[in-house]
N, C-alpha and C. Protein backbone atom coordinates (compact mmCIF):
# COMPACT_ATOMS: atom_id res chain seq x y z
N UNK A 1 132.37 154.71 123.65
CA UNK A 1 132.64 155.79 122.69
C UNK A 1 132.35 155.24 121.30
N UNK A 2 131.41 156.10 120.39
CA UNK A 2 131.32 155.55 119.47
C UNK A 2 132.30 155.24 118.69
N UNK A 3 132.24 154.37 117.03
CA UNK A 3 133.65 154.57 116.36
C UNK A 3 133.90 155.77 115.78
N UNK A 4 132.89 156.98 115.37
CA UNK A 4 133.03 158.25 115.01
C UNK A 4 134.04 158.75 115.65
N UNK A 5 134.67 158.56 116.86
CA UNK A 5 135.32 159.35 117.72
C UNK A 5 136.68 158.59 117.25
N UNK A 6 137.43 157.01 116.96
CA UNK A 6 138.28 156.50 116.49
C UNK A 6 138.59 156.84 114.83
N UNK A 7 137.56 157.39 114.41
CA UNK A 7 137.30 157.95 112.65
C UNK A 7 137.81 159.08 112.48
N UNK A 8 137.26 159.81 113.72
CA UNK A 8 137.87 161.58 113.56
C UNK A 8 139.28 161.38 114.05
N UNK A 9 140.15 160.54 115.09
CA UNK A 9 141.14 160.27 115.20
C UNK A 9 142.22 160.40 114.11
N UNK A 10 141.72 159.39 113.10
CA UNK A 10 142.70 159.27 112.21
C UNK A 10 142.09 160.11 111.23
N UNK A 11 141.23 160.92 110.79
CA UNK A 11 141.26 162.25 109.84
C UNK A 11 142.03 163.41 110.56
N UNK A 12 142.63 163.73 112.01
CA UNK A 12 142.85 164.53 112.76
C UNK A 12 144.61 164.18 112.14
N UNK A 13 144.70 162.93 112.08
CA UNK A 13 145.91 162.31 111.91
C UNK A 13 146.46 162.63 110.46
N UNK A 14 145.41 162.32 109.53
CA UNK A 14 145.83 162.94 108.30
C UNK A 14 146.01 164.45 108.13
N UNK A 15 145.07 164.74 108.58
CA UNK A 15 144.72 166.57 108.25
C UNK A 15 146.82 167.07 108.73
N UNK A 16 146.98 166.42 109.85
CA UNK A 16 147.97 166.71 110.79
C UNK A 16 149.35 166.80 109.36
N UNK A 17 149.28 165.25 108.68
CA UNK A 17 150.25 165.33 107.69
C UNK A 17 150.20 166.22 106.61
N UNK A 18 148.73 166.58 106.14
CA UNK A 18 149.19 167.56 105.19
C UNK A 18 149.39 168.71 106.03
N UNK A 19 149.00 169.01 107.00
CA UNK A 19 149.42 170.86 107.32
C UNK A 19 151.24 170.84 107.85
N UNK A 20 151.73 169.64 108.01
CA UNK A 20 153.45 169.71 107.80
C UNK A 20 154.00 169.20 107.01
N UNK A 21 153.46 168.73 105.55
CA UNK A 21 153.95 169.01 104.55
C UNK A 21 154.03 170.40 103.77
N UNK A 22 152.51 171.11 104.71
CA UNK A 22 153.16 172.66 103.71
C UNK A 22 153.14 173.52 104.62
N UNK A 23 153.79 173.18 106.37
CA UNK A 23 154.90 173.99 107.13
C UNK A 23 153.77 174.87 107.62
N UNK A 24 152.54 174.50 107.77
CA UNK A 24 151.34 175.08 108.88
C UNK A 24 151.70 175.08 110.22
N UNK A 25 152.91 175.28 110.54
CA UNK A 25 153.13 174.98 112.24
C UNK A 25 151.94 175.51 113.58
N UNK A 26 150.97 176.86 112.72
CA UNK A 26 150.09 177.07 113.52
C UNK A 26 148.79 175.85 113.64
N UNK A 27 148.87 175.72 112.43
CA UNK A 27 147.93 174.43 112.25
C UNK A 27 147.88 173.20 113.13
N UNK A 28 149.46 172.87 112.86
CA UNK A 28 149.86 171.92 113.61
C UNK A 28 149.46 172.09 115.07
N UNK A 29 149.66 173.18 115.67
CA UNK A 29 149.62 173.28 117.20
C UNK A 29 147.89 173.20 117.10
N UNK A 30 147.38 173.87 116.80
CA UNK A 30 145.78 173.87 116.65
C UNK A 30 145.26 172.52 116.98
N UNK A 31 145.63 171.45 115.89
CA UNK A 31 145.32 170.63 115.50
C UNK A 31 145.60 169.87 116.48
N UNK A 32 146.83 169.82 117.14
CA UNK A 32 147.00 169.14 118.34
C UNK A 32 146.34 169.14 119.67
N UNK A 33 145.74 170.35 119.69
CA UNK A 33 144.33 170.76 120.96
C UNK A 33 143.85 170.02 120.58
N UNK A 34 143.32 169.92 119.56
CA UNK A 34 141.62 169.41 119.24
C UNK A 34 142.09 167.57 119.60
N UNK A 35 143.18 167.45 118.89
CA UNK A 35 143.43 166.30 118.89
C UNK A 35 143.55 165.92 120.36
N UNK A 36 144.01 166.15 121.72
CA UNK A 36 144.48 166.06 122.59
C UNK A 36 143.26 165.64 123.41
N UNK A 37 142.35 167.15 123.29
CA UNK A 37 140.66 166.96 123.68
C UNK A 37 140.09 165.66 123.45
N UNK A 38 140.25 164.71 122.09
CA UNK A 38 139.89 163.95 121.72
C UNK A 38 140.29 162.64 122.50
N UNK A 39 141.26 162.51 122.64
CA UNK A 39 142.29 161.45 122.77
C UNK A 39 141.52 161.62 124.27
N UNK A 40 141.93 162.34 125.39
CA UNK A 40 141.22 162.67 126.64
C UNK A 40 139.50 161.95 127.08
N UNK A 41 139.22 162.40 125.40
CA UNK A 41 137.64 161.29 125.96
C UNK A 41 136.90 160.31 125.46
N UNK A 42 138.23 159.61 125.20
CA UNK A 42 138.28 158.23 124.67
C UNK A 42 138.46 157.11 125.94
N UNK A 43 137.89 156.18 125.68
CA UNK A 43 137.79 155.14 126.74
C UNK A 43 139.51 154.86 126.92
N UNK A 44 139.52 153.97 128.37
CA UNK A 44 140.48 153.34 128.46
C UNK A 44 140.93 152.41 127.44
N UNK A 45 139.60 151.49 127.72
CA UNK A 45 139.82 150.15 126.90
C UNK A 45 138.64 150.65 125.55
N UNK A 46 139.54 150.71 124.37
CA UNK A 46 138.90 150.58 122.94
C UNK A 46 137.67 149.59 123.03
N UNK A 47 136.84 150.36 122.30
CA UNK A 47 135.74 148.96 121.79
C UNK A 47 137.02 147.95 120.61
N UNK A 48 135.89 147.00 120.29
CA UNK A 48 136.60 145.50 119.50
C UNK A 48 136.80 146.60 118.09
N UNK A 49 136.26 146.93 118.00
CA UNK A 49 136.13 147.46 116.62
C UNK A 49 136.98 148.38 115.96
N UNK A 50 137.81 149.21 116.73
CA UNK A 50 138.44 150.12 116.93
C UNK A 50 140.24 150.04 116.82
N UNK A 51 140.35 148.84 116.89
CA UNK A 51 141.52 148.14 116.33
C UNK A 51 142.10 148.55 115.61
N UNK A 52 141.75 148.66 114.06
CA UNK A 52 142.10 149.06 112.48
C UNK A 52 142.35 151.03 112.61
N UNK A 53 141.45 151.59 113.36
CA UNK A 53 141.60 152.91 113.23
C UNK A 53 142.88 153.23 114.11
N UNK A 54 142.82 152.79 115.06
CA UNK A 54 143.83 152.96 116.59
C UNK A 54 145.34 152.78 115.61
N UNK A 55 145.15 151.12 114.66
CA UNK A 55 146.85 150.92 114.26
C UNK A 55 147.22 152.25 112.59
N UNK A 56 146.00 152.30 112.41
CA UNK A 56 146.29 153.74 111.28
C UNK A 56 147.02 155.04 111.82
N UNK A 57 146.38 155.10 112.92
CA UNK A 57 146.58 156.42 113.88
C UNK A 57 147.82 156.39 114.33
N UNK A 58 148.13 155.51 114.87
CA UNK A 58 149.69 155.16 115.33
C UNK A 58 150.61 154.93 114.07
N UNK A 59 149.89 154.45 112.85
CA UNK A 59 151.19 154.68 111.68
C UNK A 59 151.31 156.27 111.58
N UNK A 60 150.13 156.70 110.91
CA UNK A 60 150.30 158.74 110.62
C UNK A 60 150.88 159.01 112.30
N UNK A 61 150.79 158.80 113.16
CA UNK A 61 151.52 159.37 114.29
C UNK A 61 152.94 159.15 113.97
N UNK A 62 153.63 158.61 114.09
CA UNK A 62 154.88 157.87 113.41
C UNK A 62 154.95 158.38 112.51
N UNK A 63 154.70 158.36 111.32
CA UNK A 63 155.11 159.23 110.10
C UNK A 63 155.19 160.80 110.21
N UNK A 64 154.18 161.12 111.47
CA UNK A 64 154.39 162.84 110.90
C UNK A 64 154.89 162.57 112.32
N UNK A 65 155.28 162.38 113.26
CA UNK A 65 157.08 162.29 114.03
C UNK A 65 157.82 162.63 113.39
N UNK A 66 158.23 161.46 112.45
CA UNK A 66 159.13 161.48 111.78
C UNK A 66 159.56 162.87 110.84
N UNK A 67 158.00 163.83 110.36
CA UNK A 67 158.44 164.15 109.56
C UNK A 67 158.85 165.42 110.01
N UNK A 68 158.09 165.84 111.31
CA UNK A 68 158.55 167.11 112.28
C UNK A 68 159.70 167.22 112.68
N UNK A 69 160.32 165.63 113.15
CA UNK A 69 162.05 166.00 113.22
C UNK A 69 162.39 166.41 111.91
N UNK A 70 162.45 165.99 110.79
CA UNK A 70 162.86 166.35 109.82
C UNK A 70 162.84 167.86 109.34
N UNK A 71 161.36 168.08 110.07
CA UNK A 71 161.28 169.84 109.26
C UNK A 71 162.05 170.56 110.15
N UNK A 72 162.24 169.96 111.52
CA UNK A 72 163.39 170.84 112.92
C UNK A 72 164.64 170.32 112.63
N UNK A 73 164.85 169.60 112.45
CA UNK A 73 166.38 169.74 111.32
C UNK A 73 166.74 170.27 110.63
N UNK A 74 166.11 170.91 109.73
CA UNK A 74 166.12 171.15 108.36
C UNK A 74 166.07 172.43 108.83
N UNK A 75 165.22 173.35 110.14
CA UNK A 75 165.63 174.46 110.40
C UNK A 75 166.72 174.65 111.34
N UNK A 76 166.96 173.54 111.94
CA UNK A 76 167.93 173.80 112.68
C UNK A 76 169.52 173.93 111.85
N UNK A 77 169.56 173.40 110.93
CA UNK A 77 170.68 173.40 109.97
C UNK A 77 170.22 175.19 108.86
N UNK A 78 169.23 175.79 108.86
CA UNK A 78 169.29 176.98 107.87
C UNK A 78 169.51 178.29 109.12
N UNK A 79 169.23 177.94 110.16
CA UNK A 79 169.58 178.83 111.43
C UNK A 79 170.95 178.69 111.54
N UNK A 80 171.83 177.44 111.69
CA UNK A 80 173.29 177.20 111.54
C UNK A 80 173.83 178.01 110.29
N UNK A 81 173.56 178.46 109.29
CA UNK A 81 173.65 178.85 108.14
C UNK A 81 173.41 180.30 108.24
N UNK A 82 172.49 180.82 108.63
CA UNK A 82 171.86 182.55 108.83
C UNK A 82 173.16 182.71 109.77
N UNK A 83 173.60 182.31 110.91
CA UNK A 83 174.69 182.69 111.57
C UNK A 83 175.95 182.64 111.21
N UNK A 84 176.51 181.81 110.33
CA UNK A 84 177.49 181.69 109.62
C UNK A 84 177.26 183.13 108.77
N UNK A 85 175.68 183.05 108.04
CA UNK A 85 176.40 184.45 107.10
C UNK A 85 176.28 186.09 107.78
N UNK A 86 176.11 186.08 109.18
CA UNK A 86 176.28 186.44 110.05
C UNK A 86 177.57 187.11 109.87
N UNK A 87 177.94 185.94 110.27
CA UNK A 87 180.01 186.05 110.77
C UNK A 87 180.51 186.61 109.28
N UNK A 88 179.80 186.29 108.58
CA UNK A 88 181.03 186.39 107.47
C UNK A 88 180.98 188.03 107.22
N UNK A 89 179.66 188.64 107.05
CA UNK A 89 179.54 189.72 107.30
C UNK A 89 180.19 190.75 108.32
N UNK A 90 179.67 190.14 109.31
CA UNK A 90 180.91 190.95 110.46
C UNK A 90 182.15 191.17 110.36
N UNK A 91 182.57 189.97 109.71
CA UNK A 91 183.98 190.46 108.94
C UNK A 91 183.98 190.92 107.95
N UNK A 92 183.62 191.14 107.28
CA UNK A 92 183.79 192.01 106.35
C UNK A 92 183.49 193.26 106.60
N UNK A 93 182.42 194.04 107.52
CA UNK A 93 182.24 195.01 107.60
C UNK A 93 182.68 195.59 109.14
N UNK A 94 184.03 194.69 109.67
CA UNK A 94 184.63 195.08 110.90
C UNK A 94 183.35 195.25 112.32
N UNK A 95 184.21 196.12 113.10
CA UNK A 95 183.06 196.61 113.87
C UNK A 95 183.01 198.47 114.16
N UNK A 96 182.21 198.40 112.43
CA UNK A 96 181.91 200.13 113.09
C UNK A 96 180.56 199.64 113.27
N UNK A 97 180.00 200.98 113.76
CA UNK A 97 179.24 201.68 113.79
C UNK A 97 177.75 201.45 113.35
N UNK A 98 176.90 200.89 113.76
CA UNK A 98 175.31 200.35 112.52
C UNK A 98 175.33 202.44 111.93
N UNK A 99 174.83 202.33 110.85
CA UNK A 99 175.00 204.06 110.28
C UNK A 99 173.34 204.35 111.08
N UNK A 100 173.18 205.56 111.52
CA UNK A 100 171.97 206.08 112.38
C UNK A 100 171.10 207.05 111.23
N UNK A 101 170.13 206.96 111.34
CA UNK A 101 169.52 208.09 110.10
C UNK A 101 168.27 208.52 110.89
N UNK A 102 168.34 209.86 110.90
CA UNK A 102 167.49 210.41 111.72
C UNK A 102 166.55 210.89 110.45
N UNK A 103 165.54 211.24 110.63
CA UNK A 103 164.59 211.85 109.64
C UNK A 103 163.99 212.96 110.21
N UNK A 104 164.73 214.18 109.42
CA UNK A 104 164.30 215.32 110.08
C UNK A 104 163.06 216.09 109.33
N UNK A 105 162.70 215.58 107.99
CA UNK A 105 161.51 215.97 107.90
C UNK A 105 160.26 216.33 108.69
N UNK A 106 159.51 217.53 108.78
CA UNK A 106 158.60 217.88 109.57
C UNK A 106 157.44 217.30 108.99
């Protein structure tokens, strides 16, 4: 495999960090096909050369890990929060009725 294919690796790897720094989650999944395809038709054993790209790839892998738990935290704690103001609402507005509005305009 040429090194073009260990090159696009780690631009696949970058591209990957900026589209979850600005919360592209479609991107992200996208990006992970292509990436997946890639990875799939890559040799077992690396050429010699391929070393330096492989340990880049595995840092940005690691870093945008890291940073995906972070962004699923970060929603998992504002979802904890939407339900809280949930509740608070419910109490306050008991349990009638949602109000129904029909629209009888012809």
């Amino acid at each position: 495999m040429p090194a073009a294919a260990y090159v696009r690796l780690v631009e696949l790897c970058e591209h990957e960090r900026d589209l979850i720094a600005t919360a592209d989650w479609d991107g992200v999944v996208r990006l992970g096909e292509e990436r997946a395809a890639l990875v799939a038709a890559l040799p077992a054993r690396p050429p010699a050369g391929a070393g330096a790209y492989l340990r880049r790839a595995d840092e940005l892998s690691r870093a945008n890990a890291a940073a995906l738990a972070a962004a699923r935290a970060a929603t998992v704690a504002e979802l904890g929060q939407l339900s809280t103001v949930r509740q608070t609402i419910r109490a306050y507005a008991g349990d009638a009725a949602p109000a129904v509005f029909i629209d009888t305009r012809q």
